[in-house]
N, C-alpha and C. Protein backbone atom coordinates (compact mmCIF):
# COMPACT_ATOMS: atom_id res chain seq x y z
N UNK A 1 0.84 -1.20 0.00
CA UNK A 1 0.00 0.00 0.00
C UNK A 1 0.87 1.24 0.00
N UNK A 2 0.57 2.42 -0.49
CA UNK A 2 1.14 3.77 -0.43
C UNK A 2 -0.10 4.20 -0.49
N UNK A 3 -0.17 5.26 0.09
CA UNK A 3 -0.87 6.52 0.54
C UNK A 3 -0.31 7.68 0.47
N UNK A 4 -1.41 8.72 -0.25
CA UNK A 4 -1.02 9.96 -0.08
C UNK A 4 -1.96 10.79 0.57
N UNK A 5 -1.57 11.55 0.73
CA UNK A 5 -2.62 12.86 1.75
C UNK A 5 -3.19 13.59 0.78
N UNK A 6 -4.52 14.03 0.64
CA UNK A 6 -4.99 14.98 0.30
C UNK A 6 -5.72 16.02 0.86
N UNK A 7 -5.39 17.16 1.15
CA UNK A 7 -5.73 18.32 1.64
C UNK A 7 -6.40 19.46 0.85
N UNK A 8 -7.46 19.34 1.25
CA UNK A 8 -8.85 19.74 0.22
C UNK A 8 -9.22 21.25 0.96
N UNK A 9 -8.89 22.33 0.08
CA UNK A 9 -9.33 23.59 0.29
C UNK A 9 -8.85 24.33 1.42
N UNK A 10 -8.04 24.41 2.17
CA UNK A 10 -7.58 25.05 3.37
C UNK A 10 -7.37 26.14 2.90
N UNK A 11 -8.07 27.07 2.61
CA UNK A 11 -7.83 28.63 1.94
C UNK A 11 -8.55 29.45 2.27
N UNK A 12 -7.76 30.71 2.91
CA UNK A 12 -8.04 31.35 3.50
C UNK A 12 -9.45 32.11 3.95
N UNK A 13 -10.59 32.25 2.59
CA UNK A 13 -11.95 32.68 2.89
C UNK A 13 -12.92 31.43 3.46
N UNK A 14 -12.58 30.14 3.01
CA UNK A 14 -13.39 29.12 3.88
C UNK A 14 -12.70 29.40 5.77
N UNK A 15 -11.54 29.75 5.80
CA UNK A 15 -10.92 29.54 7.15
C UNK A 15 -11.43 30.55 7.85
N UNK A 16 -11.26 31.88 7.62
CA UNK A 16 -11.56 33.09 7.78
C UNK A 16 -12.40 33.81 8.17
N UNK A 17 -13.27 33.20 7.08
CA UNK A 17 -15.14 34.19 7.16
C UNK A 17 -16.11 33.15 7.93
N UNK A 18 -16.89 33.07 8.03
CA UNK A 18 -18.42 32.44 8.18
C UNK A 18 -18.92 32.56 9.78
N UNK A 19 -19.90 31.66 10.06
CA UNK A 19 -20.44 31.63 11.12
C UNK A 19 -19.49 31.35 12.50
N UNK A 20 -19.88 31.60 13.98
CA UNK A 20 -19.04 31.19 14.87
C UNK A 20 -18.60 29.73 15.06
N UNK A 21 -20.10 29.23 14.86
CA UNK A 21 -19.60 27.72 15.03
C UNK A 21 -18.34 27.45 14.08
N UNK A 22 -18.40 27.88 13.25
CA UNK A 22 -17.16 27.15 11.84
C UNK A 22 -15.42 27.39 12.84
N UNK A 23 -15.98 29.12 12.94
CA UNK A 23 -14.64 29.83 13.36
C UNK A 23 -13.78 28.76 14.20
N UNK A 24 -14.99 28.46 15.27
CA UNK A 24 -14.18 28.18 16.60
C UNK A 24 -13.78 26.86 16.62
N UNK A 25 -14.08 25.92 15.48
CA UNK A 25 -13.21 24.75 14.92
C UNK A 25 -12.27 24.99 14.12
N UNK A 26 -11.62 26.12 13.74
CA UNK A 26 -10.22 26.10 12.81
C UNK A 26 -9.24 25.75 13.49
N UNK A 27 -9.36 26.06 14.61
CA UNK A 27 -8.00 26.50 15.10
C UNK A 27 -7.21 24.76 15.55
N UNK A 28 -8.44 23.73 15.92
CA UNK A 28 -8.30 22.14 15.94
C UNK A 28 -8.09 21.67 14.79
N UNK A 29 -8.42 22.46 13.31
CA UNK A 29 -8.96 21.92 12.18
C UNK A 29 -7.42 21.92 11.66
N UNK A 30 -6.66 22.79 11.87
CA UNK A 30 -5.16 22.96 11.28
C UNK A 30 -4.43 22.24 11.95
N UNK A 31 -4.77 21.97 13.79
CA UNK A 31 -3.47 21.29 14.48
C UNK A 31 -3.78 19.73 13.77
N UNK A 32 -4.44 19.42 13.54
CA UNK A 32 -4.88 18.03 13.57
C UNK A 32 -4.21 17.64 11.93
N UNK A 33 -4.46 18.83 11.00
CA UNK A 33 -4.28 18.27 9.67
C UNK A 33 -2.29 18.46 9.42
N UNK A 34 -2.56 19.57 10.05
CA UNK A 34 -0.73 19.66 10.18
C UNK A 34 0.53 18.62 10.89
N UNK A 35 -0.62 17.93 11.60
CA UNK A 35 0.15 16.61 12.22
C UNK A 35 0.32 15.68 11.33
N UNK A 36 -0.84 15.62 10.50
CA UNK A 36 -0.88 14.56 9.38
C UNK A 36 -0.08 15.18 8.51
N UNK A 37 0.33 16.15 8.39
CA UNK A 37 0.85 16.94 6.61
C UNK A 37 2.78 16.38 6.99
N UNK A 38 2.74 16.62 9.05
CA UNK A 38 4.25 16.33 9.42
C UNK A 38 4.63 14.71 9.18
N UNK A 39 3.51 14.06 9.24
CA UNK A 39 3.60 12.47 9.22
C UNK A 39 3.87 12.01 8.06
N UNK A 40 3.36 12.63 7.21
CA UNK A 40 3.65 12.40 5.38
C UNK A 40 4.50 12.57 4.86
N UNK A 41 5.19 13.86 5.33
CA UNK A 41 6.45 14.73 5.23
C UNK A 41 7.36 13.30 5.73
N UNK A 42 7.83 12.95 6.75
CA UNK A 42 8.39 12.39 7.66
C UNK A 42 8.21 11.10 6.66
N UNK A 43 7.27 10.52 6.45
CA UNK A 43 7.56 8.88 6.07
C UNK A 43 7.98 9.05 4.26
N UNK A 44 7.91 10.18 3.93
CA UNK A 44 8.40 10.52 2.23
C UNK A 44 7.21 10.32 1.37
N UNK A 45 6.01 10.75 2.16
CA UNK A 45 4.75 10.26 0.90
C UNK A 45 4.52 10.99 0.59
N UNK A 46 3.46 11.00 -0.17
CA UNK A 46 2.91 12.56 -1.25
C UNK A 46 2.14 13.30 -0.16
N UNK A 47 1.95 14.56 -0.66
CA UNK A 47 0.99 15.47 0.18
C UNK A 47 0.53 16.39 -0.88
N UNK A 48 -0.48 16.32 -1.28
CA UNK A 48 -1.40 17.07 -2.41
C UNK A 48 -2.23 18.24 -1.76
N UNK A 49 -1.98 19.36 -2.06
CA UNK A 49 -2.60 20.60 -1.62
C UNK A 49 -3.82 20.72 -2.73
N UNK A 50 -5.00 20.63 -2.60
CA UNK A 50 -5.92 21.01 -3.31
C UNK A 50 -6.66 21.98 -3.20
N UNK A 51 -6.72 23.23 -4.18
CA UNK A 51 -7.28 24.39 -3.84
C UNK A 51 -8.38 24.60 -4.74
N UNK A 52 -9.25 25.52 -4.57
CA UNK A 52 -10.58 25.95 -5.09
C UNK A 52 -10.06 27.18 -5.84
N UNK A 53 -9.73 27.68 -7.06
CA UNK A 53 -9.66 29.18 -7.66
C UNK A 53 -10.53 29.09 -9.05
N UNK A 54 -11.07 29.72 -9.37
CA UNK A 54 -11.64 30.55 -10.53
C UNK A 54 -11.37 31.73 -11.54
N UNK A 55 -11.13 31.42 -12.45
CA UNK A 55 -10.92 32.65 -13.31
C UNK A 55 -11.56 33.42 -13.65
N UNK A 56 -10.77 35.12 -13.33
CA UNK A 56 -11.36 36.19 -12.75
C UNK A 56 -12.66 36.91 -13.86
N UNK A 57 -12.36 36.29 -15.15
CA UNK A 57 -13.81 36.46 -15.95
C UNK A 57 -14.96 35.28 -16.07
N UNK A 58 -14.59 35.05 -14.43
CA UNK A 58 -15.89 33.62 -14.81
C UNK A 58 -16.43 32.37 -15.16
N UNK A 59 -15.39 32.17 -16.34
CA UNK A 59 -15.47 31.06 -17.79
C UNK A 59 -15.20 29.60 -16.51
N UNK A 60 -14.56 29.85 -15.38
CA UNK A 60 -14.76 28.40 -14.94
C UNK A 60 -16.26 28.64 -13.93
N UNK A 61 -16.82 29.25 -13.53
CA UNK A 61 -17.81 29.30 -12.76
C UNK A 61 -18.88 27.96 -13.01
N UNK A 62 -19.42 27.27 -11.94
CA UNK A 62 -20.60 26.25 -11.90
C UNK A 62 -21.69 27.15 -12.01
N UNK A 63 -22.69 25.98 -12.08
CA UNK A 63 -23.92 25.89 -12.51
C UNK A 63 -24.64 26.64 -11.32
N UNK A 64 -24.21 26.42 -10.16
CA UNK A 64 -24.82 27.47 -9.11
C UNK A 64 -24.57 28.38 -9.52
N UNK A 65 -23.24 28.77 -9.32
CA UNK A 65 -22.52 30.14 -9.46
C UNK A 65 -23.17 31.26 -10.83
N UNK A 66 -23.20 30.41 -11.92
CA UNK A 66 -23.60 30.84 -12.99
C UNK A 66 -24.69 32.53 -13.02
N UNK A 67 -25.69 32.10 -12.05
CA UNK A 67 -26.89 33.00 -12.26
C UNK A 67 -26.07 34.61 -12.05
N UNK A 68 -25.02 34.43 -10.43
CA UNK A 68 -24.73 35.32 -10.10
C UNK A 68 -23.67 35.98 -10.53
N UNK A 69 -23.49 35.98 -12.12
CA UNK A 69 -22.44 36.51 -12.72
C UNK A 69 -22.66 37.99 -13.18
N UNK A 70 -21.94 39.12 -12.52
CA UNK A 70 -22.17 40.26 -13.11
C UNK A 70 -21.45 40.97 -13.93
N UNK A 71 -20.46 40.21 -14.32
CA UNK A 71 -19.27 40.91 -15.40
C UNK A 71 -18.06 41.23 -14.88
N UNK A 72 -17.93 41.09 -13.53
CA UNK A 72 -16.64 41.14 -12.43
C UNK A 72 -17.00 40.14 -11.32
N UNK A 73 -15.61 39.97 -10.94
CA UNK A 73 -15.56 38.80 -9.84
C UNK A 73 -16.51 39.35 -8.68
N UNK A 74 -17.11 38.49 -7.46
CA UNK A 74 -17.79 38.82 -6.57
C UNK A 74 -16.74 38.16 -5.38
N UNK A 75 -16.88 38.62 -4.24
CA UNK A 75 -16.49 38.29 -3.06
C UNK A 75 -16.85 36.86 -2.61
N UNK A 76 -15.99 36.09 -2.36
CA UNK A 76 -16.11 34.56 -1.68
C UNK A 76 -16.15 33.71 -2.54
N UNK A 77 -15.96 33.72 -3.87
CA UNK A 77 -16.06 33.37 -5.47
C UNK A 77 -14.46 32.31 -5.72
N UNK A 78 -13.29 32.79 -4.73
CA UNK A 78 -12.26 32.38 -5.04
C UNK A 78 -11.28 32.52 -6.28
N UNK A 79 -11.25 33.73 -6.53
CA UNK A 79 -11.04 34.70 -7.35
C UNK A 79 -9.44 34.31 -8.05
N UNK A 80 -8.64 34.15 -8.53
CA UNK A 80 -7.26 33.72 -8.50
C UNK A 80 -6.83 35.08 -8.40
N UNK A 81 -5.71 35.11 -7.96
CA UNK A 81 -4.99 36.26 -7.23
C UNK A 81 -5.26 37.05 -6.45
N UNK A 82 -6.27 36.91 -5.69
CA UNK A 82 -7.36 37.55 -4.70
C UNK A 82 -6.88 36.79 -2.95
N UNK A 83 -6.98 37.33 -2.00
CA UNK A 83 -6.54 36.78 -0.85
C UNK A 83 -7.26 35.81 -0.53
N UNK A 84 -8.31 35.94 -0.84
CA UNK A 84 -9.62 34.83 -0.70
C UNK A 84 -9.30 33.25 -0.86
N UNK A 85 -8.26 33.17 -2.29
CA UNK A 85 -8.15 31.47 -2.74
C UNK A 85 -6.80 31.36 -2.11
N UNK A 86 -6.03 32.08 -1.59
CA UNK A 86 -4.63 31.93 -0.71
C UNK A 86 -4.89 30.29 -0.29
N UNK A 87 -3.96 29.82 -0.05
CA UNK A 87 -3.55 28.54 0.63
C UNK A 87 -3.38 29.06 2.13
N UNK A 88 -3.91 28.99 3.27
CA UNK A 88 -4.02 29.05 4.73
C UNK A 88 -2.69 29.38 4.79
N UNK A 89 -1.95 30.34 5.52
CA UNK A 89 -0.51 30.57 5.82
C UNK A 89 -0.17 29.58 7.13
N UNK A 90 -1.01 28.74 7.93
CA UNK A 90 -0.82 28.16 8.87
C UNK A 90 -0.84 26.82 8.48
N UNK A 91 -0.81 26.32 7.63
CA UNK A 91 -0.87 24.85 6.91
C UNK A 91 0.69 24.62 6.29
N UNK A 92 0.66 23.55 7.29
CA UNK A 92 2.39 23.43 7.21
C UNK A 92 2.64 22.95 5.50
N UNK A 93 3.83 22.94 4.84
CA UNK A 93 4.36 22.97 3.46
C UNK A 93 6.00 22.95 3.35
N UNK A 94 6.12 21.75 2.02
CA UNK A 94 6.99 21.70 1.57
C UNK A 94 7.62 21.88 0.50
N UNK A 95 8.78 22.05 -0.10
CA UNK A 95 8.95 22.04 -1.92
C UNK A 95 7.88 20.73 -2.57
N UNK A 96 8.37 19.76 -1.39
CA UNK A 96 7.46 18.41 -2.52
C UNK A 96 6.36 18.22 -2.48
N UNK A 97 5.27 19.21 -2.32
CA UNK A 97 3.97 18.95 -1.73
C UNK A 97 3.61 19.73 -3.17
N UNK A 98 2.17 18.50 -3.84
CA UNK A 98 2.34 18.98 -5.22
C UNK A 98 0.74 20.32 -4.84
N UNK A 99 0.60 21.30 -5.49
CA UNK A 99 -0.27 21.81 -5.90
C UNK A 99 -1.16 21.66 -6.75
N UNK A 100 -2.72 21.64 -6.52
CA UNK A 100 -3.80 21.01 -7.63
C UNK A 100 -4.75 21.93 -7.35
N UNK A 101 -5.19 22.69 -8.61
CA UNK A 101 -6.39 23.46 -8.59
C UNK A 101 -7.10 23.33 -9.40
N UNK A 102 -8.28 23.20 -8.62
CA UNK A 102 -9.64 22.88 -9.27
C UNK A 102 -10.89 23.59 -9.34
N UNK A 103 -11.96 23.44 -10.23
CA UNK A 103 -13.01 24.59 -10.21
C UNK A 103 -14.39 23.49 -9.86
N UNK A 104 -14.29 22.69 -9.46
CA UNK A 104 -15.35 21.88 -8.80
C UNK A 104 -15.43 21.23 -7.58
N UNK A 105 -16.65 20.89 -6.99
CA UNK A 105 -16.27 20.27 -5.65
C UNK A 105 -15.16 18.96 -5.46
N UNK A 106 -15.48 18.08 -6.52
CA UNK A 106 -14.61 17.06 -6.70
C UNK A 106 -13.48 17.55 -6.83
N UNK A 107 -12.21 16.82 -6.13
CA UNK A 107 -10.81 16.95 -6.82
C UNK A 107 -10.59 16.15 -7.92
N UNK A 108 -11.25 15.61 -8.25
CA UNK A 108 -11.35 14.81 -9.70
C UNK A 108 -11.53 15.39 -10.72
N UNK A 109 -12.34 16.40 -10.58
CA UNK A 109 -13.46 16.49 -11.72
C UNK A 109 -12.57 17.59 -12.62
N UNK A 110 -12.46 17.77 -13.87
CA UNK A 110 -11.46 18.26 -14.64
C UNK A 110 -9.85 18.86 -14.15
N UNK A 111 -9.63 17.71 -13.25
CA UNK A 111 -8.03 18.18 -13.03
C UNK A 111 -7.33 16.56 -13.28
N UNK A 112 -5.98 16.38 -13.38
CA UNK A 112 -5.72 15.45 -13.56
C UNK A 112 -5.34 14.54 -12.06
N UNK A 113 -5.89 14.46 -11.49
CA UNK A 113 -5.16 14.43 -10.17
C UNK A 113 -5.23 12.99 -10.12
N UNK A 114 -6.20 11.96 -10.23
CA UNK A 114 -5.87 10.51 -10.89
C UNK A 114 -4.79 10.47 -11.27
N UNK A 115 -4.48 10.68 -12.97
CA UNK A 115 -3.38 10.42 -13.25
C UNK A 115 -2.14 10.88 -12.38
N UNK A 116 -1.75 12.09 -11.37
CA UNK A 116 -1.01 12.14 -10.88
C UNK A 116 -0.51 11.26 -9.77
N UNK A 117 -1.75 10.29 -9.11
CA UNK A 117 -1.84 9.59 -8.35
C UNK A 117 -0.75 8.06 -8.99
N UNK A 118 -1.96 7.40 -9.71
CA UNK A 118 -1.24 6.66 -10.72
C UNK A 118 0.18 6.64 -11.16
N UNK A 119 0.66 7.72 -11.50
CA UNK A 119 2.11 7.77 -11.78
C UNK A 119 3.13 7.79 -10.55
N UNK A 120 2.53 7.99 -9.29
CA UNK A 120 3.26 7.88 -8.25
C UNK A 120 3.01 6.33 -7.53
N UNK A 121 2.66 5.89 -8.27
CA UNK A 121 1.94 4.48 -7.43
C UNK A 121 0.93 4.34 -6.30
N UNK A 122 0.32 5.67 -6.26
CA UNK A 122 -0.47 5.43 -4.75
C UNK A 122 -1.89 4.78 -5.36
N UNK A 123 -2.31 3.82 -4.23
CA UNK A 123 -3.29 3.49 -4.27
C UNK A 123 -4.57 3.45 -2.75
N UNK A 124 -3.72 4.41 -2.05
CA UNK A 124 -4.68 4.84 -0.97
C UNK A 124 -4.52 6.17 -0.85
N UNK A 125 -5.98 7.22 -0.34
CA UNK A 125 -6.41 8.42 0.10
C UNK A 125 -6.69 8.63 1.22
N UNK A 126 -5.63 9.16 1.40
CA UNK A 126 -6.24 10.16 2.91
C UNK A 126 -6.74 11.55 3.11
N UNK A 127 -8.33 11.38 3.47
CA UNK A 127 -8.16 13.13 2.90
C UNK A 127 -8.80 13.87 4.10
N UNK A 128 -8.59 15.15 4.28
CA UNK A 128 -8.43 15.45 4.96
C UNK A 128 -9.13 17.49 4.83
N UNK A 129 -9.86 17.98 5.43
CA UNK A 129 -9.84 19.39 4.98
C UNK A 129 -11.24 20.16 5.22
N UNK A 130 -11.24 21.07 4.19
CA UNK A 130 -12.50 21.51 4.50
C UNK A 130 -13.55 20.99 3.24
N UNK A 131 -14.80 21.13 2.97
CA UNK A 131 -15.90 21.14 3.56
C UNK A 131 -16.09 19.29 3.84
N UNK A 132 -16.60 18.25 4.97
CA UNK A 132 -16.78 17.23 4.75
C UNK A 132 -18.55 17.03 3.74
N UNK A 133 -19.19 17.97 3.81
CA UNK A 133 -20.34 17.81 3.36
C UNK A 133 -20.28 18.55 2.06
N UNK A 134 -19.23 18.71 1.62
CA UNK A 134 -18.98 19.12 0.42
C UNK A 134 -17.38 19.02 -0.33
N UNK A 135 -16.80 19.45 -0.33
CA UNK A 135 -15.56 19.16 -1.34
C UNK A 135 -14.92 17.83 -0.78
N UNK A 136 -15.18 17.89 0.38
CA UNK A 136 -13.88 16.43 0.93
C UNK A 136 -15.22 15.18 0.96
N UNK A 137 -15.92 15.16 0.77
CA UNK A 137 -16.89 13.95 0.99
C UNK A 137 -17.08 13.61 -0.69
N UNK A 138 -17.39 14.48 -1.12
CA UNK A 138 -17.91 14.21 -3.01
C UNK A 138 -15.94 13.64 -3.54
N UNK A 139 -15.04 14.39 -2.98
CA UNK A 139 -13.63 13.61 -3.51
C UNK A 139 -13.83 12.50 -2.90
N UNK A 140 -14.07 12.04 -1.66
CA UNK A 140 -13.70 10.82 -0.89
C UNK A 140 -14.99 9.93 -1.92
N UNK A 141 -15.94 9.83 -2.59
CA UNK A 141 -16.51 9.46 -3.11
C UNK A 141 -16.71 9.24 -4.67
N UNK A 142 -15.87 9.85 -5.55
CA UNK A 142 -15.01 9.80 -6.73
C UNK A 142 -13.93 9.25 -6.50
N UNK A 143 -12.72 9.53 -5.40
CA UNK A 143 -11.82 8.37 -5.36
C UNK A 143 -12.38 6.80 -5.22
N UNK A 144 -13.18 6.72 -4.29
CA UNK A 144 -13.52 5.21 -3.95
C UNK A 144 -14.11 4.63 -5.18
N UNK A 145 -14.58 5.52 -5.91
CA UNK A 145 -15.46 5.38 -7.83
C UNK A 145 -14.04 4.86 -8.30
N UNK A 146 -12.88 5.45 -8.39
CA UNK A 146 -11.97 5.09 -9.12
C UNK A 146 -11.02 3.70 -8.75
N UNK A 147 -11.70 3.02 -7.26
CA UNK A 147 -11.12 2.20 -7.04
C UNK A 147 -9.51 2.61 -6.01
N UNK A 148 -9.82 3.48 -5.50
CA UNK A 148 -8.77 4.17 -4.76
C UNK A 148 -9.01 3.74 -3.12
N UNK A 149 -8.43 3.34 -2.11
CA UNK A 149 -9.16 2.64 -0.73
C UNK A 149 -8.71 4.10 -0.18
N UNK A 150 -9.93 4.60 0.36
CA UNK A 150 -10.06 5.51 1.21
C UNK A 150 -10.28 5.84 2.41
N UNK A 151 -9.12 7.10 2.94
CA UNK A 151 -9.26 7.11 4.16
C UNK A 151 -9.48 8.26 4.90
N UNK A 152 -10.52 8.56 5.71
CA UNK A 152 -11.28 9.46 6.02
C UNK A 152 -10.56 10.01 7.26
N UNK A 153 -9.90 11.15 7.54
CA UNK A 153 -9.27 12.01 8.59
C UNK A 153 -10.17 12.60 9.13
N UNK A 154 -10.87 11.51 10.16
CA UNK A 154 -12.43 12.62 10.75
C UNK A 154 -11.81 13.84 12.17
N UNK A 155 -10.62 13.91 12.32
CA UNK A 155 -9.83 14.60 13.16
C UNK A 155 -9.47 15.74 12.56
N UNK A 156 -9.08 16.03 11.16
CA UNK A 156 -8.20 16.86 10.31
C UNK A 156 -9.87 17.40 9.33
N UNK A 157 -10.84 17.23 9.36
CA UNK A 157 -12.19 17.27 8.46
C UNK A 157 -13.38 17.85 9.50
N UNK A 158 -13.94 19.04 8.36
CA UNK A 158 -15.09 19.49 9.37
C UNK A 158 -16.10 19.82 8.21
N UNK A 159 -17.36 19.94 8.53
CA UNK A 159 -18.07 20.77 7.93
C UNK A 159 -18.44 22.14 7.30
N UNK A 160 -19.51 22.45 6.83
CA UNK A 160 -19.45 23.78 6.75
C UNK A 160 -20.57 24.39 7.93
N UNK A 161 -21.07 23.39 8.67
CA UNK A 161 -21.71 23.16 10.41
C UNK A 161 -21.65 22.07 10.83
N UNK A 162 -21.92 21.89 11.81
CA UNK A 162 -21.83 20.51 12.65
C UNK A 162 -22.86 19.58 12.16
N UNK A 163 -23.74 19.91 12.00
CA UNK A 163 -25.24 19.02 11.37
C UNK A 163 -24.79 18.82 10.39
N UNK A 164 -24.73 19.32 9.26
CA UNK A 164 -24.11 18.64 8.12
C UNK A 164 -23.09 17.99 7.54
N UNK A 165 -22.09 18.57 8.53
CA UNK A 165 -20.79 17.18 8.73
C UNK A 165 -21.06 16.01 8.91
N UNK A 166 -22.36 15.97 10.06
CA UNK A 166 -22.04 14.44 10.88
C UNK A 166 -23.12 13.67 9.70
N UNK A 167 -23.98 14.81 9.06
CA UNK A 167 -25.01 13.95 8.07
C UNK A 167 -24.06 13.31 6.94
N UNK A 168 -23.09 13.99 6.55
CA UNK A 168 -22.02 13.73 5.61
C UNK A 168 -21.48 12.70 5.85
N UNK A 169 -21.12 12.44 7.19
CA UNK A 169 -20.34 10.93 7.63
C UNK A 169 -20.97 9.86 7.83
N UNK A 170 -22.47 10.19 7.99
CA UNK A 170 -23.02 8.76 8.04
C UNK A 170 -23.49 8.47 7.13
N UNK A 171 -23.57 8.97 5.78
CA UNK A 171 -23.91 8.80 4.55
C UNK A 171 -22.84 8.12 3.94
N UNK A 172 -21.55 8.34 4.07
CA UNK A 172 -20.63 7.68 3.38
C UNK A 172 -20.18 6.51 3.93
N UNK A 173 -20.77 6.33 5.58
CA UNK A 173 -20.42 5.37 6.04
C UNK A 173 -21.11 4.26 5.32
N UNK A 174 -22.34 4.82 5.61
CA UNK A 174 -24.02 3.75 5.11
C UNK A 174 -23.80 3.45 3.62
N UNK A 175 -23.38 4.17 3.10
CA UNK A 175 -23.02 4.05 1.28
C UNK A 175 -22.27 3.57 0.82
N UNK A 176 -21.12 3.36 1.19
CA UNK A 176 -19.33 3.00 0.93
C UNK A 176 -18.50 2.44 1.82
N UNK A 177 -19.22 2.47 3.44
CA UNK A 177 -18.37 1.66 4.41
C UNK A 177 -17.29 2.59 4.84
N UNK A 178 -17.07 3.85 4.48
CA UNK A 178 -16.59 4.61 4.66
C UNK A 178 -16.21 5.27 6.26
N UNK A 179 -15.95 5.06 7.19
CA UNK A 179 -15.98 5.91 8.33
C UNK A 179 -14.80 6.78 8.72
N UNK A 180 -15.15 8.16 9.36
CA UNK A 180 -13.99 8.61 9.85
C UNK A 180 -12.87 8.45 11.10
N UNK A 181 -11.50 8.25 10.68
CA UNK A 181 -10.74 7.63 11.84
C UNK A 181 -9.84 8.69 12.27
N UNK A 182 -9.80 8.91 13.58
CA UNK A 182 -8.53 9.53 14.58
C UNK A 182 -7.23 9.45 13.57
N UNK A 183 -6.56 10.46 14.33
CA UNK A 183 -5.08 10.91 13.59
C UNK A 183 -4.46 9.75 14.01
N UNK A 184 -4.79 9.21 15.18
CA UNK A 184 -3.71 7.89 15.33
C UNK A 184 -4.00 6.97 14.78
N UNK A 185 -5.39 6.07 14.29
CA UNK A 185 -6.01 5.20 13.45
C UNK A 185 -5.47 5.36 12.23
N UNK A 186 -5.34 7.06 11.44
CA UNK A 186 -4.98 7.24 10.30
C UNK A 186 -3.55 6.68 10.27
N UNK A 187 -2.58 7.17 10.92
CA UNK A 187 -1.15 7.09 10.95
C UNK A 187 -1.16 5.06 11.37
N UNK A 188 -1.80 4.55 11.60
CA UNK A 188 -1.93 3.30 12.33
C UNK A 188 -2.26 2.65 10.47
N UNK A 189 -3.26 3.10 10.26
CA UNK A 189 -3.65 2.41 8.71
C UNK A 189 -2.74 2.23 7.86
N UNK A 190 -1.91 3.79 7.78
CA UNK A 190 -0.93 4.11 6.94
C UNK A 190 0.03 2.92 6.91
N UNK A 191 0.63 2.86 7.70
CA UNK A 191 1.91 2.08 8.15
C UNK A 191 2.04 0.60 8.37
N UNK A 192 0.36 -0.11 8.14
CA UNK A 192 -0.07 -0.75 7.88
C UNK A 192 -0.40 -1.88 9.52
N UNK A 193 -0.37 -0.76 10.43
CA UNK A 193 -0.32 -1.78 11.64
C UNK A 193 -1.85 -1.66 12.29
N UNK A 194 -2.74 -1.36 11.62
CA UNK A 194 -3.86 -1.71 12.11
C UNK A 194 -4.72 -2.47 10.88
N UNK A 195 -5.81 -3.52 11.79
CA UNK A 195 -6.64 -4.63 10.88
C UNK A 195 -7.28 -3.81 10.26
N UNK A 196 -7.38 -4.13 8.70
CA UNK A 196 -8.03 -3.73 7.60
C UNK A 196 -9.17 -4.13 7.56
N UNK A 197 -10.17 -2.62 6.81
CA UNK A 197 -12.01 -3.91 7.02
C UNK A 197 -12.41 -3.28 8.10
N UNK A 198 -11.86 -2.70 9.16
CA UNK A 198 -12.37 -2.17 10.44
C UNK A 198 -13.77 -1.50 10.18
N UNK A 199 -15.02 -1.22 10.99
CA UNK A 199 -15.60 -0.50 10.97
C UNK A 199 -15.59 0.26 12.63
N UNK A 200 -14.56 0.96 12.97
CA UNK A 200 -14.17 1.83 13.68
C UNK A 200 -14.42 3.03 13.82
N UNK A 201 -15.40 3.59 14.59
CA UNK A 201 -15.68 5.09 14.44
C UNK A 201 -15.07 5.79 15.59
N UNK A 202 -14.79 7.18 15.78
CA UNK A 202 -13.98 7.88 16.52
C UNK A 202 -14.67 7.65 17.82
N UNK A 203 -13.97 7.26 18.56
CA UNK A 203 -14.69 7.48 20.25
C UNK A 203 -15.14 6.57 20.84
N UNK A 204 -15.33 5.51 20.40
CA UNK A 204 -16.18 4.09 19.95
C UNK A 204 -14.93 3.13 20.52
């Protein structure tokens, strides 16, 4: 097995802006994923930064997004060169940590990031980031499509609220067998010293 990390959206306007509840989970949301980003670092595996940007006339905008196009970028849009799509300055990084930007929730979905996988030999995901009820749950669910064994960082992963996180996790559990595991379960999977097949949930 090899595994790589994927770190889905840690940029600065998801970290930054929104409601209190969100706020007052960042600050766990980085120690937890930065432990994992040091563990990856440390054993020589990949670490894939995946970011959300858009080009500033639009032309990548979704089908949501679409209606609210006024002929200039809008605020929270993820603008490229805008502070907004920044990569988190608190998210630890290396030269070898590859960069992948994408204009959909999936990290799949028109980027090559498969094939980048593939050519490195990995055949396990760890992912890890922001939204679980949106960008990191729809990837964790296109990888497992591609036959990729996935692994859910429910320590390093939050919602865009608490209700819809935890609806997010038991959907992928109930759907794919999917559950989310502790930073030590993760690092335990990795390295291959815990039983495979587990249905292990955090706390449990």
């Amino acid at each position: 097995m090899k595994a790589a990390l994927l770190v889905i959206d840690l940029q600065r306007w998801y970290l930054e802006r929104g409601h209190e509840e969100k706020l007052a989970r960042i600050g766990a949301l980085l120690s937890k994923t930065n432990d994992l980003v040091d563990f990856f670092h440390d054993k020589g595996l990949p670490v894939v930064k995946v970011q959300n940007v858009h080009k500033e006339d639009g032309s990548t905008w979704d089908q949501a997004m679409r209606p609210f196009w006024t002929g200039e970028p809008m605020e929270g849009t993820m603008t490229e060169g805008t502070w907004e799509a920044e990569r988190h300055p608190d998210v630890h990084s290396r030269d070898t940590d590859v960069v992948l930007t994408k204009t959909r929730a999936s990290a799949f979905i028109r980027t090559d990031l498969e094939a980048l996988l593939r050519k490195r030999h990995v055949d396990t995901v760890v992912l890890a980031g922001y939204a679980v009820n949106r960008c990191v749950g729809l990837t964790a669910i296109d990888a497992w499509q591609r036959d990729f064994r996935v692994i859910l960082a429910g320590e390093a992963a939050i919602g865009t609220n608490t209700a819809d996180g935890e609806s997010m996790w038991k959907y992928l559990s109930g759907a794919f067998g999917l559950v989310p595991l502790s930073n030590s379960e993760v690092k335990d999977e990795v390295t291959g010293g815990a039983a495979r097949g587990s249905a292990r949930r955090m706390g449990t």
